[in-house]
PDB file of N, CA and C in Angstrom:
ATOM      1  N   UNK A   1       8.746   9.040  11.475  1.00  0.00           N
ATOM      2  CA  UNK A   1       8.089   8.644  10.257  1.00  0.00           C
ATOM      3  C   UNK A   1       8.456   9.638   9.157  1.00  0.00           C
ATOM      4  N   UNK A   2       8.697   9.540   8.037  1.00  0.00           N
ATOM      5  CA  UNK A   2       9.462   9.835   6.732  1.00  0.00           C
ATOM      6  C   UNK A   2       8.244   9.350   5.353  1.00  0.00           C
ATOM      7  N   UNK A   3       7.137  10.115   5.286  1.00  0.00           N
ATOM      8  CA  UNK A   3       6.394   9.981   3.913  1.00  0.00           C
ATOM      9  C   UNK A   3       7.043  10.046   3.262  1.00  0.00           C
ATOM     10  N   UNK A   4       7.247   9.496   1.971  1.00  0.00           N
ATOM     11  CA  UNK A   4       8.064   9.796   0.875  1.00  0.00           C
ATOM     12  C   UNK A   4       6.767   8.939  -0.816  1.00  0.00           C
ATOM     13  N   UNK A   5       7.500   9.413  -1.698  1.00  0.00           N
ATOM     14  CA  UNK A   5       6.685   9.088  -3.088  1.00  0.00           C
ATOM     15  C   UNK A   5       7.844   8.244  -3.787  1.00  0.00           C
ATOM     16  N   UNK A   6       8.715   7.345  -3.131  1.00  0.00           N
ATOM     17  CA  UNK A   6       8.958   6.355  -3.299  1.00  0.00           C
ATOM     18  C   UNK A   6      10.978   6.608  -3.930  1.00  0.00           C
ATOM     19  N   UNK A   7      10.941   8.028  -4.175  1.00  0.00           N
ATOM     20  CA  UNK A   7      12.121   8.658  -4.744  1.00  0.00           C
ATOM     21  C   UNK A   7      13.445   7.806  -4.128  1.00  0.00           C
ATOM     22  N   UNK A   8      14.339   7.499  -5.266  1.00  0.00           N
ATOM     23  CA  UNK A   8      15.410   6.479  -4.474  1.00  0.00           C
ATOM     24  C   UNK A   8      16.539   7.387  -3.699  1.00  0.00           C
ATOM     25  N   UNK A   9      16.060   9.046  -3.981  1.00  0.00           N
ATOM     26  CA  UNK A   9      16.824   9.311  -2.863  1.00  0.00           C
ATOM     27  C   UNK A   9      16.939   9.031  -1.138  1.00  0.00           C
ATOM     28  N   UNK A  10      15.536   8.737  -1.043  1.00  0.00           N
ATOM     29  CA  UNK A  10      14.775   9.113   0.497  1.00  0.00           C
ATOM     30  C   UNK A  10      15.311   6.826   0.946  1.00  0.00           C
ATOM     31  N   UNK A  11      16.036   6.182   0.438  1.00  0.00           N
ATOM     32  CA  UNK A  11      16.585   5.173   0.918  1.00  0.00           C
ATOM     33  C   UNK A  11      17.958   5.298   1.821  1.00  0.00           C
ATOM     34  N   UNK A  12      18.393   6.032   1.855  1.00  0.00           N
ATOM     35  CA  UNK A  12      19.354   5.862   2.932  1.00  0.00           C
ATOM     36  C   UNK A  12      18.666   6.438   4.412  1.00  0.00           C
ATOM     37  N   UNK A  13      17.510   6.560   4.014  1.00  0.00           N
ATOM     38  CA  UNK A  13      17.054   6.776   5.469  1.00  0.00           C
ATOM     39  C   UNK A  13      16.277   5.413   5.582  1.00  0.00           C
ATOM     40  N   UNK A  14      16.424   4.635   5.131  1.00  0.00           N
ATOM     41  CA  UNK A  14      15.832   3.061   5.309  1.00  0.00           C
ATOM     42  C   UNK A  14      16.137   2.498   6.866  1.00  0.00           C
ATOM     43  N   UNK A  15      17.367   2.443   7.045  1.00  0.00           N
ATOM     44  CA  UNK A  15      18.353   1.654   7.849  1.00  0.00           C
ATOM     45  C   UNK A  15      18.392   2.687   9.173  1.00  0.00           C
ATOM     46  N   UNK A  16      17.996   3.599   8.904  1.00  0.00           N
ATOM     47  CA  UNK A  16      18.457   4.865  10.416  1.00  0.00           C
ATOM     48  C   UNK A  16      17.323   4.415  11.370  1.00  0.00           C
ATOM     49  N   UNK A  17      18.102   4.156  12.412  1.00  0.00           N
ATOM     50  CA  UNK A  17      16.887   4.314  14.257  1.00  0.00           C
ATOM     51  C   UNK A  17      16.416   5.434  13.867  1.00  0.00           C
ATOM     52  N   UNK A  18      14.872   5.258  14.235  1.00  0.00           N
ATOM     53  CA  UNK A  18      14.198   5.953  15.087  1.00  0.00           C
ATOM     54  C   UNK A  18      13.690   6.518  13.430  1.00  0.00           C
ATOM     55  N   UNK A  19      13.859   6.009  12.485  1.00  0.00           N
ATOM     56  CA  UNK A  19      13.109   6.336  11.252  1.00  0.00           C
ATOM     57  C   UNK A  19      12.365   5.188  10.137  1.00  0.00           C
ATOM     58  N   UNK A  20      11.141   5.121   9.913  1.00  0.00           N
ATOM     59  CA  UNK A  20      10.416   4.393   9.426  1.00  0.00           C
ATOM     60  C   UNK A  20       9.871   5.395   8.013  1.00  0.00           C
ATOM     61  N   UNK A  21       9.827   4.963   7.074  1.00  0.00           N
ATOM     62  CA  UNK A  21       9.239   5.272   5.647  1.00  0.00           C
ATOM     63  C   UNK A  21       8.214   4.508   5.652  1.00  0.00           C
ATOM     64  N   UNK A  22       7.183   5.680   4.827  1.00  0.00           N
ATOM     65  CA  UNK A  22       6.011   5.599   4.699  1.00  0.00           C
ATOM     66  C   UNK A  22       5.950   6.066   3.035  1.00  0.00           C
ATOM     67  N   UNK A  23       4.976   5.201   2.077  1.00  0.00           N
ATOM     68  CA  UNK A  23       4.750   5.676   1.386  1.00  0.00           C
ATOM     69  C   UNK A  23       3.155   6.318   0.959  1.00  0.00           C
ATOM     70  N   UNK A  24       3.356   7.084   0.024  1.00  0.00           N
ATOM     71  CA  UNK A  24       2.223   8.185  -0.107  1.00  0.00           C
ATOM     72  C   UNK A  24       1.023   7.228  -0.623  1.00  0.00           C
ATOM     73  N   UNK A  25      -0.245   7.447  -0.441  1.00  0.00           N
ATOM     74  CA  UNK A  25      -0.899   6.761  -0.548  1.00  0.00           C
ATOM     75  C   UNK A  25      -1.856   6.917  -2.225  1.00  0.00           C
ATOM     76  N   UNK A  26      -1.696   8.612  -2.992  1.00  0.00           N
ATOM     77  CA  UNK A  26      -1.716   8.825  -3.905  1.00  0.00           C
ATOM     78  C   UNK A  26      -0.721   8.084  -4.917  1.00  0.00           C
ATOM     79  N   UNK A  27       0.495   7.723  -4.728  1.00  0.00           N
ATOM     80  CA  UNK A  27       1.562   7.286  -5.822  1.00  0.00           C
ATOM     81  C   UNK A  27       0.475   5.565  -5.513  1.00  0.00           C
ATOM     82  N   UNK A  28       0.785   5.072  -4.589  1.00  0.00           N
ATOM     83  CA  UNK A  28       0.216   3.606  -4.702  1.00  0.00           C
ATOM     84  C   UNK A  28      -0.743   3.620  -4.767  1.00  0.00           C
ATOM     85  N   UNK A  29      -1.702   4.266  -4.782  1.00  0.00           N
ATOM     86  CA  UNK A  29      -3.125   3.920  -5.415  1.00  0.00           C
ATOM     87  C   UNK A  29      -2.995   4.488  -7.186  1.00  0.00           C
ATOM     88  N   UNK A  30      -1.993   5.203  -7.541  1.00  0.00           N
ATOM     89  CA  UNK A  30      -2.227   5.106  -9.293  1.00  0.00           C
ATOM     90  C   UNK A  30      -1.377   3.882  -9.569  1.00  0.00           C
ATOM     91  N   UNK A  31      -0.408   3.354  -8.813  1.00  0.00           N
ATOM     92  CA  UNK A  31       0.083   2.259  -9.530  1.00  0.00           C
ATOM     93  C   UNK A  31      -1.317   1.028  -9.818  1.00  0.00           C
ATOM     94  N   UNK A  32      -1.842   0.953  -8.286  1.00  0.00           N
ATOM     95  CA  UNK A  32      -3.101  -0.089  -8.670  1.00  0.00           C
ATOM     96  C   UNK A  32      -4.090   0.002  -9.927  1.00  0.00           C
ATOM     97  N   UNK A  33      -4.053   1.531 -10.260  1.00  0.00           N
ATOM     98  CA  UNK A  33      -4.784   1.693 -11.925  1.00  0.00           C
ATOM     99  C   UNK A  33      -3.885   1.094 -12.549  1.00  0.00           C
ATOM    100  N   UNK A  34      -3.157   1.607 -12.524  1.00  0.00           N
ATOM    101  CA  UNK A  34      -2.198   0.974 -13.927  1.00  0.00           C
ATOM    102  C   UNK A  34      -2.083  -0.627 -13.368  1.00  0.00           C
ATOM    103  N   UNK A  35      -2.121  -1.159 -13.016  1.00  0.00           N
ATOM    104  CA  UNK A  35      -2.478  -2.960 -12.707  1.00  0.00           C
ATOM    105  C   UNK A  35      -3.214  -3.708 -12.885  1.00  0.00           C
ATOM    106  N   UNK A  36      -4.476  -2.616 -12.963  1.00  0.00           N
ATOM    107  CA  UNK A  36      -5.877  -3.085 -13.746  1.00  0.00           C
ATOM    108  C   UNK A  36      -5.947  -3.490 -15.377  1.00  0.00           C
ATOM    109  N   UNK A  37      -5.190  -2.841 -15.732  1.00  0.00           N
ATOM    110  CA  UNK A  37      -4.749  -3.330 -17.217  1.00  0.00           C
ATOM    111  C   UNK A  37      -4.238  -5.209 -17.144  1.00  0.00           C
ATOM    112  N   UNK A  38      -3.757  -5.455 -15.964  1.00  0.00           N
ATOM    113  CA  UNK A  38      -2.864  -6.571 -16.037  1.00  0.00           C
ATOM    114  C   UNK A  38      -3.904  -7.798 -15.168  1.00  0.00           C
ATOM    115  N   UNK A  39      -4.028  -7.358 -13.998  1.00  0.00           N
ATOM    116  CA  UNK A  39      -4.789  -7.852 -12.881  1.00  0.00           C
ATOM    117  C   UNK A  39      -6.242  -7.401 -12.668  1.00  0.00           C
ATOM    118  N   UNK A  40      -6.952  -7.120 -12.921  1.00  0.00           N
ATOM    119  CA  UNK A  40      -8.119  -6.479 -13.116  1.00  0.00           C
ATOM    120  C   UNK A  40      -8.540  -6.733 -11.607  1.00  0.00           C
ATOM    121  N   UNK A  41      -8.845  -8.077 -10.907  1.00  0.00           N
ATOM    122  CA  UNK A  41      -9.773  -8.558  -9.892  1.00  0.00           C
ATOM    123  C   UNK A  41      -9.159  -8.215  -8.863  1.00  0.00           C
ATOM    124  N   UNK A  42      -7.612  -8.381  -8.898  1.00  0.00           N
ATOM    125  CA  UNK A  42      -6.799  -7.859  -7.654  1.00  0.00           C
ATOM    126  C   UNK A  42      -6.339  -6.518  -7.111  1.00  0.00           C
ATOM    127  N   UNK A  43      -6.182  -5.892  -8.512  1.00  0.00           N
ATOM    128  CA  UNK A  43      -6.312  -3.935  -8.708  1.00  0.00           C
ATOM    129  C   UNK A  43      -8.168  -3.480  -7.921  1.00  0.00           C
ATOM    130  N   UNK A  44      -8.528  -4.262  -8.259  1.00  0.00           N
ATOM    131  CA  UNK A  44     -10.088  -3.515  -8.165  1.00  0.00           C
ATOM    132  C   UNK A  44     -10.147  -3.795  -6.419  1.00  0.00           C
ATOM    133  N   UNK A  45      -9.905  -4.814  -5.753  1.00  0.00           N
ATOM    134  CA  UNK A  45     -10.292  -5.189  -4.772  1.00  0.00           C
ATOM    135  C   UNK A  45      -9.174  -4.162  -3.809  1.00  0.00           C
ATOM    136  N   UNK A  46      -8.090  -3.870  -4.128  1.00  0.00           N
ATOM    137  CA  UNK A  46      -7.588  -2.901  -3.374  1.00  0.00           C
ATOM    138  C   UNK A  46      -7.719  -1.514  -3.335  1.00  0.00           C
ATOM    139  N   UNK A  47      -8.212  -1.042  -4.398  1.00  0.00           N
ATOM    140  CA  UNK A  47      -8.835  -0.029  -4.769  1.00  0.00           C
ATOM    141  C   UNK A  47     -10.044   0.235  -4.036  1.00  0.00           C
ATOM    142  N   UNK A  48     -10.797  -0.705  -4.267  1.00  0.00           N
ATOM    143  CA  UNK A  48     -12.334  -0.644  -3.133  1.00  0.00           C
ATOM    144  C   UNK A  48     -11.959  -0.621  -2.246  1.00  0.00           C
ATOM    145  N   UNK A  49     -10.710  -0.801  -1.331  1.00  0.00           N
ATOM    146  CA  UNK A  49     -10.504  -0.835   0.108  1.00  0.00           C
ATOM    147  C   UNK A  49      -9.885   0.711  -0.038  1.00  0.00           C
ATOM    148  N   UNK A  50      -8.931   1.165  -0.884  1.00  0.00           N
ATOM    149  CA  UNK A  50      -8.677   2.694  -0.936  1.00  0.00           C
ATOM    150  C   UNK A  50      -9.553   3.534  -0.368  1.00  0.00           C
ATOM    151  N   UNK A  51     -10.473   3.375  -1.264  1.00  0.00           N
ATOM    152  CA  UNK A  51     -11.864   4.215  -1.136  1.00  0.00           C
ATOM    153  C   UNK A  51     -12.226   4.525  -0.021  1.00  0.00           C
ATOM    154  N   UNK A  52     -12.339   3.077   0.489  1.00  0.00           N
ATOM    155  CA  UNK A  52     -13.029   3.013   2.091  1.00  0.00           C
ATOM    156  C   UNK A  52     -12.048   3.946   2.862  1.00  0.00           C
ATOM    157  N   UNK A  53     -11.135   4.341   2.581  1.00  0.00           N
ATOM    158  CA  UNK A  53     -10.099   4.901   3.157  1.00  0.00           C
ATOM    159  C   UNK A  53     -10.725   6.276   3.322  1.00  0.00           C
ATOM    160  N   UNK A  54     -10.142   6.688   1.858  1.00  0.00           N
ATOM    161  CA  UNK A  54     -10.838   8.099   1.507  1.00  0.00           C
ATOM    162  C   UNK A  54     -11.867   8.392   1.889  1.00  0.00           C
ATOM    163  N   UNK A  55     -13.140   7.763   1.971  1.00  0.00           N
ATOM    164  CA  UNK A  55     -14.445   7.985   2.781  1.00  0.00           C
ATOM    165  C   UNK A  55     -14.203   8.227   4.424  1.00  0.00           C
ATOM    166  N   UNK A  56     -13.334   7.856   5.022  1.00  0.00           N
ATOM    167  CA  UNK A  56     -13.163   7.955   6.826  1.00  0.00           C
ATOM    168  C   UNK A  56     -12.598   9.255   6.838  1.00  0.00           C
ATOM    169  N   UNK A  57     -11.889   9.924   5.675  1.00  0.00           N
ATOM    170  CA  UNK A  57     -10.985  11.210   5.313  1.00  0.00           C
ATOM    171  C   UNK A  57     -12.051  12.456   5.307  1.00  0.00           C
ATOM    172  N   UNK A  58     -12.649  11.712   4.188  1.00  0.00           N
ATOM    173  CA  UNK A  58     -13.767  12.985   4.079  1.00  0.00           C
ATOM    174  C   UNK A  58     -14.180  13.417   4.931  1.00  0.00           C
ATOM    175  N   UNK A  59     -15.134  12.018   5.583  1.00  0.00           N
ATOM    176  CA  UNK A  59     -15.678  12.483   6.754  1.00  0.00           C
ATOM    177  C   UNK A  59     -14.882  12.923   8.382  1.00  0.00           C
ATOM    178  N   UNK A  60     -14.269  12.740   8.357  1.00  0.00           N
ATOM    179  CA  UNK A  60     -13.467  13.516   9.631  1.00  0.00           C
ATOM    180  C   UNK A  60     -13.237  14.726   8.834  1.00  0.00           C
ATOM    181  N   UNK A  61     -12.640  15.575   7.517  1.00  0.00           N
ATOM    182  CA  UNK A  61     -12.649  16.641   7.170  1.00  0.00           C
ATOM    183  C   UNK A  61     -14.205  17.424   7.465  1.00  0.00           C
ATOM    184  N   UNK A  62     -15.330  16.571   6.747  1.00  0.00           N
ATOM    185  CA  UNK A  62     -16.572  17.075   6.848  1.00  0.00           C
ATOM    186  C   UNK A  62     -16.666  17.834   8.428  1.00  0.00           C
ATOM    187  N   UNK A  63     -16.786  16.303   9.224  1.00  0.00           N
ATOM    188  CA  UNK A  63     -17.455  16.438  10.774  1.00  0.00           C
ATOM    189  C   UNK A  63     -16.129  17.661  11.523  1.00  0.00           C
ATOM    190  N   UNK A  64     -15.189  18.541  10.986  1.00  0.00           N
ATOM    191  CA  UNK A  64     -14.126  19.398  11.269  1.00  0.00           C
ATOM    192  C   UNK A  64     -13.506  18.714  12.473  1.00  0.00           C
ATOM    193  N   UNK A  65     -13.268  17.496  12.677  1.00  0.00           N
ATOM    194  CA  UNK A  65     -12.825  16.301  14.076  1.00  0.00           C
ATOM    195  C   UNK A  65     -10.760  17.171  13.983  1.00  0.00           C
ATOM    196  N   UNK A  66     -11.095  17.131  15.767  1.00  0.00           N
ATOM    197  CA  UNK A  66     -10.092  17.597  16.072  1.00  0.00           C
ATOM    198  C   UNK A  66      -9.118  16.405  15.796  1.00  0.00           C
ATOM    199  N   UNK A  67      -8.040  16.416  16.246  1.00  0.00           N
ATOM    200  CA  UNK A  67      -6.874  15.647  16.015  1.00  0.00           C
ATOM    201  C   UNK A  67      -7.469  14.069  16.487  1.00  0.00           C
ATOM    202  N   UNK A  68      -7.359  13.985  18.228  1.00  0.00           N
ATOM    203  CA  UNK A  68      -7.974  13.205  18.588  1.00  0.00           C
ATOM    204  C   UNK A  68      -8.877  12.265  18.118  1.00  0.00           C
ATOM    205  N   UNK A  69     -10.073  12.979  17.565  1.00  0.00           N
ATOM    206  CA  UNK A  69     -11.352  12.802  17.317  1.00  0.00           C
ATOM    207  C   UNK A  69     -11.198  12.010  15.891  1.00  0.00           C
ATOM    208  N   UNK A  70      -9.780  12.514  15.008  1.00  0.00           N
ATOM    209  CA  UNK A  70      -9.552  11.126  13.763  1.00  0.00           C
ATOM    210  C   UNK A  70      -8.849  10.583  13.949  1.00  0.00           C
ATOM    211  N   UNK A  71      -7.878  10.646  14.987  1.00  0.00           N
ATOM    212  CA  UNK A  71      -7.432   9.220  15.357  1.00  0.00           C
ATOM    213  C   UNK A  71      -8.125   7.965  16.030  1.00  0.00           C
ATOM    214  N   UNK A  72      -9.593   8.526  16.445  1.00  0.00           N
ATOM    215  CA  UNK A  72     -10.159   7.360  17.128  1.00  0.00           C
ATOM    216  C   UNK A  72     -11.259   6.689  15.774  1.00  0.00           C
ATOM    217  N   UNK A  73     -11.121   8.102  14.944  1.00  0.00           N
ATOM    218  CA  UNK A  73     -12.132   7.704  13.964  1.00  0.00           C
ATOM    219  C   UNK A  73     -11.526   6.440  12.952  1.00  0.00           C
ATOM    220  N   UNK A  74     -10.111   6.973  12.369  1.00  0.00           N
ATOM    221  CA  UNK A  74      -9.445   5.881  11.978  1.00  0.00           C
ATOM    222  C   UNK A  74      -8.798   4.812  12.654  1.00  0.00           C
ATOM    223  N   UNK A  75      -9.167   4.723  13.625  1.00  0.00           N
ATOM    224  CA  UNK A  75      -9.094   3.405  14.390  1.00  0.00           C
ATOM    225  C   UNK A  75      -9.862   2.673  14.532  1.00  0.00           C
ATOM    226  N   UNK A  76     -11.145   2.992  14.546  1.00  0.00           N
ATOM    227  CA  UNK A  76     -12.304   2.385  14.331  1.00  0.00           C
ATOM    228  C   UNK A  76     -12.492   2.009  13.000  1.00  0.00           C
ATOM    229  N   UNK A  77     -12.505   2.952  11.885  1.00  0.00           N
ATOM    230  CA  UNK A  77     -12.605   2.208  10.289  1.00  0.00           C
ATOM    231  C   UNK A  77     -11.732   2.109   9.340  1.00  0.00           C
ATOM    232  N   UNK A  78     -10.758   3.025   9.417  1.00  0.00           N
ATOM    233  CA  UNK A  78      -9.480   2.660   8.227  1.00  0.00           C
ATOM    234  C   UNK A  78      -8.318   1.677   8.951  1.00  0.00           C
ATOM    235  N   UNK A  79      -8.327   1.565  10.387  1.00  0.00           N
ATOM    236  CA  UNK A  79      -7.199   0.373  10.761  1.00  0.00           C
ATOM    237  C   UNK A  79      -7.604  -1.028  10.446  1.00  0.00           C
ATOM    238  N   UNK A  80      -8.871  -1.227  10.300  1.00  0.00           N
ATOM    239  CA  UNK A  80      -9.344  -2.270  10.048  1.00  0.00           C
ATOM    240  C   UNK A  80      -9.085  -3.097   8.407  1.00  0.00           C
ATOM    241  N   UNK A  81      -9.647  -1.723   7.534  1.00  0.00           N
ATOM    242  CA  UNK A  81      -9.193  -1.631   6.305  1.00  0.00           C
ATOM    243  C   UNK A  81      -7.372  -2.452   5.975  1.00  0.00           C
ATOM    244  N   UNK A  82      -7.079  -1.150   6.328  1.00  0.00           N
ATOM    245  CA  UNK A  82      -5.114  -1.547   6.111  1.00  0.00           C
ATOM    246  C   UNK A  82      -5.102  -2.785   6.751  1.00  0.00           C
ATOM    247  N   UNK A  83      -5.302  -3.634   7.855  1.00  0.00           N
ATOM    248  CA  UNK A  83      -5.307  -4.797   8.173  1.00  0.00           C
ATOM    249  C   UNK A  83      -5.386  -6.159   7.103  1.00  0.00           C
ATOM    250  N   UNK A  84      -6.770  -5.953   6.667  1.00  0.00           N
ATOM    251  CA  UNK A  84      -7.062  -6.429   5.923  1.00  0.00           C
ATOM    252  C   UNK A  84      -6.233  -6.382   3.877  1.00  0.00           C
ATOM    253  N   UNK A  85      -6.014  -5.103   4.301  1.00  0.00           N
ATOM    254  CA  UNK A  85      -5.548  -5.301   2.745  1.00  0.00           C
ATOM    255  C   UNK A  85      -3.677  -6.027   3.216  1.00  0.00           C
ATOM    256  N   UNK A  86      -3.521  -6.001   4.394  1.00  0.00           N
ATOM    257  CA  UNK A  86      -1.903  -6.026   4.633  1.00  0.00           C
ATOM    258  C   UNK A  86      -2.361  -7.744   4.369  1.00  0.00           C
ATOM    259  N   UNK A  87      -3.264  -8.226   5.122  1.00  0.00           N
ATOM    260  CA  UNK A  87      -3.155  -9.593   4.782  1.00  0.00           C
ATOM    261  C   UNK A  87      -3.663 -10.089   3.822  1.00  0.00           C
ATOM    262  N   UNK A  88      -4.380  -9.645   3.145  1.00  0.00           N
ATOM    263  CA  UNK A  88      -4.765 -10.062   1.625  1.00  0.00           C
ATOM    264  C   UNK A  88      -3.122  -9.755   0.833  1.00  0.00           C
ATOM    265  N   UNK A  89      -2.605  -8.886   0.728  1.00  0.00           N
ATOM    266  CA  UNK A  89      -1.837  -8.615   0.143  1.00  0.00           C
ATOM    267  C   UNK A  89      -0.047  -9.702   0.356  1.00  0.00           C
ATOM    268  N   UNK A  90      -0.121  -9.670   1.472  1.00  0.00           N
ATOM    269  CA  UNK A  90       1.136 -11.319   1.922  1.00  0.00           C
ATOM    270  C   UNK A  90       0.424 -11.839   1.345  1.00  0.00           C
ATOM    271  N   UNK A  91      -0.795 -12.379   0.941  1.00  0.00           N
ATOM    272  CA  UNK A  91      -1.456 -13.697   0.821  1.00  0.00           C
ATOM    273  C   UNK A  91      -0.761 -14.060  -0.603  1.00  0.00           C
ATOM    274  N   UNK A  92      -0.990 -12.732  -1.131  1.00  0.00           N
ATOM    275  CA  UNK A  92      -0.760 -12.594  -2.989  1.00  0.00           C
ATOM    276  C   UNK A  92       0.406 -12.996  -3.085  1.00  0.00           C
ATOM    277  N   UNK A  93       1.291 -12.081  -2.218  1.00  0.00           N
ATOM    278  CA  UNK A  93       3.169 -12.082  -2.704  1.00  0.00           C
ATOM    279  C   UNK A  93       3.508 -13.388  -2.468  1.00  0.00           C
ATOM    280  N   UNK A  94       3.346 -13.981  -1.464  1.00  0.00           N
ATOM    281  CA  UNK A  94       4.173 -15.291  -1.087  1.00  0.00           C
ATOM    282  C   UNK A  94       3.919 -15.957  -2.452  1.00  0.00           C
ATOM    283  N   UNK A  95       2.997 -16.486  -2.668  1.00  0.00           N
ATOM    284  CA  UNK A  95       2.396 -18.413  -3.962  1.00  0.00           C
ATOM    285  C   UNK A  95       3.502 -17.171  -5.240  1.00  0.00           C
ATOM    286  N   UNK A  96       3.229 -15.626  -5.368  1.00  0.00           N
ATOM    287  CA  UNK A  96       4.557 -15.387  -6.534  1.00  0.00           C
ATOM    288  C   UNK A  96       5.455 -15.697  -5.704  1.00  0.00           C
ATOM    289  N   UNK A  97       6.460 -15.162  -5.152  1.00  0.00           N
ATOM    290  CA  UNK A  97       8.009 -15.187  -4.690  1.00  0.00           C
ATOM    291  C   UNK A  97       7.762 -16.588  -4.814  1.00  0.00           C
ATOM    292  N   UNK A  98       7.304 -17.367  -4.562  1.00  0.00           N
ATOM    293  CA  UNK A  98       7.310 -18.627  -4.570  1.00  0.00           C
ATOM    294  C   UNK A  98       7.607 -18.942  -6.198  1.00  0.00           C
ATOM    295  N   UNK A  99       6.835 -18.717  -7.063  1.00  0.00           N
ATOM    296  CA  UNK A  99       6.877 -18.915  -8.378  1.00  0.00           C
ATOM    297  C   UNK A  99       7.855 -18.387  -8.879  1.00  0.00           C
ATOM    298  N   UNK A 100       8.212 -17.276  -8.815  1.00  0.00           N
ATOM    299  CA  UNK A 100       9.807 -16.818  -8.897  1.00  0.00           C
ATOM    300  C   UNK A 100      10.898 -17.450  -8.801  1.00  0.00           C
ATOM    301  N   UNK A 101      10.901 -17.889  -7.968  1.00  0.00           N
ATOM    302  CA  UNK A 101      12.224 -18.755  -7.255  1.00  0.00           C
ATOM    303  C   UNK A 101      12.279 -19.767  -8.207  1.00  0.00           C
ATOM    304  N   UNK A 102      10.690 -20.314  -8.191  1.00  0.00           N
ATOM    305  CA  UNK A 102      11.105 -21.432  -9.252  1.00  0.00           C
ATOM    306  C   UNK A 102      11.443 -21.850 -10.672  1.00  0.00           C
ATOM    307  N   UNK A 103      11.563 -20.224 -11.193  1.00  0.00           N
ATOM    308  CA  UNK A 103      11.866 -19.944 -12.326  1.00  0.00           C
ATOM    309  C   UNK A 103      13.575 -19.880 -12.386  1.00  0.00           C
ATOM    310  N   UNK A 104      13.402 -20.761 -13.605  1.00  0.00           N
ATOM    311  CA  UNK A 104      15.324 -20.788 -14.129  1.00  0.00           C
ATOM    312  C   UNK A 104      15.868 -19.672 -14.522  1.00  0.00           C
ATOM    313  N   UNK A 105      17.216 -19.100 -13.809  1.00  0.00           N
ATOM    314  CA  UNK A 105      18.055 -18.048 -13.740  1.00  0.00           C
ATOM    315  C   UNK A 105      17.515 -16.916 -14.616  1.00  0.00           C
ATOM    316  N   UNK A 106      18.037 -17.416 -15.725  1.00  0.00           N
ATOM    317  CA  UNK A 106      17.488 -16.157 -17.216  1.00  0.00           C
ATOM    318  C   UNK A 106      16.137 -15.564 -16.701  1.00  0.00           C
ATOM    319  N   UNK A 107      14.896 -16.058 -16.495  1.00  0.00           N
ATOM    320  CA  UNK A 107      13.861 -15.783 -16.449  1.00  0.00           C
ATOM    321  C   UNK A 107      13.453 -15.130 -15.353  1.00  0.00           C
ATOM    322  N   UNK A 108      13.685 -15.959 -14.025  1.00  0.00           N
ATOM    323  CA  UNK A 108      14.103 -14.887 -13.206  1.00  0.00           C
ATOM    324  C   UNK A 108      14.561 -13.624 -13.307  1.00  0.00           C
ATOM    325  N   UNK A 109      15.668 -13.274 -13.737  1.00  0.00           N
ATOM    326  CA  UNK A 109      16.207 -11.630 -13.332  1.00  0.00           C
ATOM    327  C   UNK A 109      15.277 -11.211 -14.443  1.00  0.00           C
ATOM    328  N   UNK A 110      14.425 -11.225 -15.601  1.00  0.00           N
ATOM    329  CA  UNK A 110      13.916 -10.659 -16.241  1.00  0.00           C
ATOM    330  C   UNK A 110      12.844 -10.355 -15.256  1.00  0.00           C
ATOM    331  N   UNK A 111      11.882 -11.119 -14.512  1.00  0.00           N
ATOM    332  CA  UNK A 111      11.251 -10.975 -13.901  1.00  0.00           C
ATOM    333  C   UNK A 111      11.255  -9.848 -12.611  1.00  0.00           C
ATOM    334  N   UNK A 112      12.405  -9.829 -12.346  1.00  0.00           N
ATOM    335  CA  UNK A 112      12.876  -8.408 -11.231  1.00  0.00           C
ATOM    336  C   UNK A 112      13.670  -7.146 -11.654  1.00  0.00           C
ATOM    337  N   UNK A 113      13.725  -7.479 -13.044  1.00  0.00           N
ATOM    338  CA  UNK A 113      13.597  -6.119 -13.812  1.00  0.00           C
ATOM    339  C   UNK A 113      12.322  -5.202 -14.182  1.00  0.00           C
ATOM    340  N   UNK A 114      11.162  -5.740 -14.276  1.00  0.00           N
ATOM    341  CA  UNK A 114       9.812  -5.276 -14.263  1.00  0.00           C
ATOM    342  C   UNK A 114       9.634  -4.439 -13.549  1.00  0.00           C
TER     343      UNK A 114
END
């Protein structure tokens, strides 16, 4: 596993066995602020699931939980979380990519320049 903050250097490790990228969870939770300007209902609702995140954090920092002891903790409440936002979140992309596609050429690539 390879955290990274999204830098287009850290892509040629995309494609390598035995390496998976992860991104930071600080860079994608300020993009969701800045989305709230655009999306308000859909920024907010992932954001409230952030949180819930950060709250399982605290508290395993609080309760001083050995290694173990937050991996069972976030298995119990933040895997549930990411679950949920993974499928709320396909839910969103597909009906766009969908709408995308169906946009004529010009408009399109403007659209994946954003």
């Amino acid at each position: 596993m390879l955290q990274t903050d999204g830098y287009n250097a850290y892509n040629i490790y995309e494609k390598r066995v035995g390496i998976t990228l992860h991104g930071c969870m600080a860079h994608a939770r300020r993009k969701f602020e800045q989305a709230k300007d655009n999306d308000l209902e859909r920024a907010a609702y992932v954001l409230e699931r952030m949180q819930k995140l950060y709250m399982t954090e605290r508290e395993a920092r609080e309760k001083d939980l050995s290694f173990e002891q937050r991996r069972e903790l976030r298995a119990e409440k933040s895997l549930p979380v990411l679950q949920e936002l993974e499928k709320r979140t396909v839910s969103i992309r597909l009906p766009l990519v969908e709408e995308i596609i169906s946009l004529p050429d010009n408009m399109r690539q403007h659209s994946r320049q954003r």
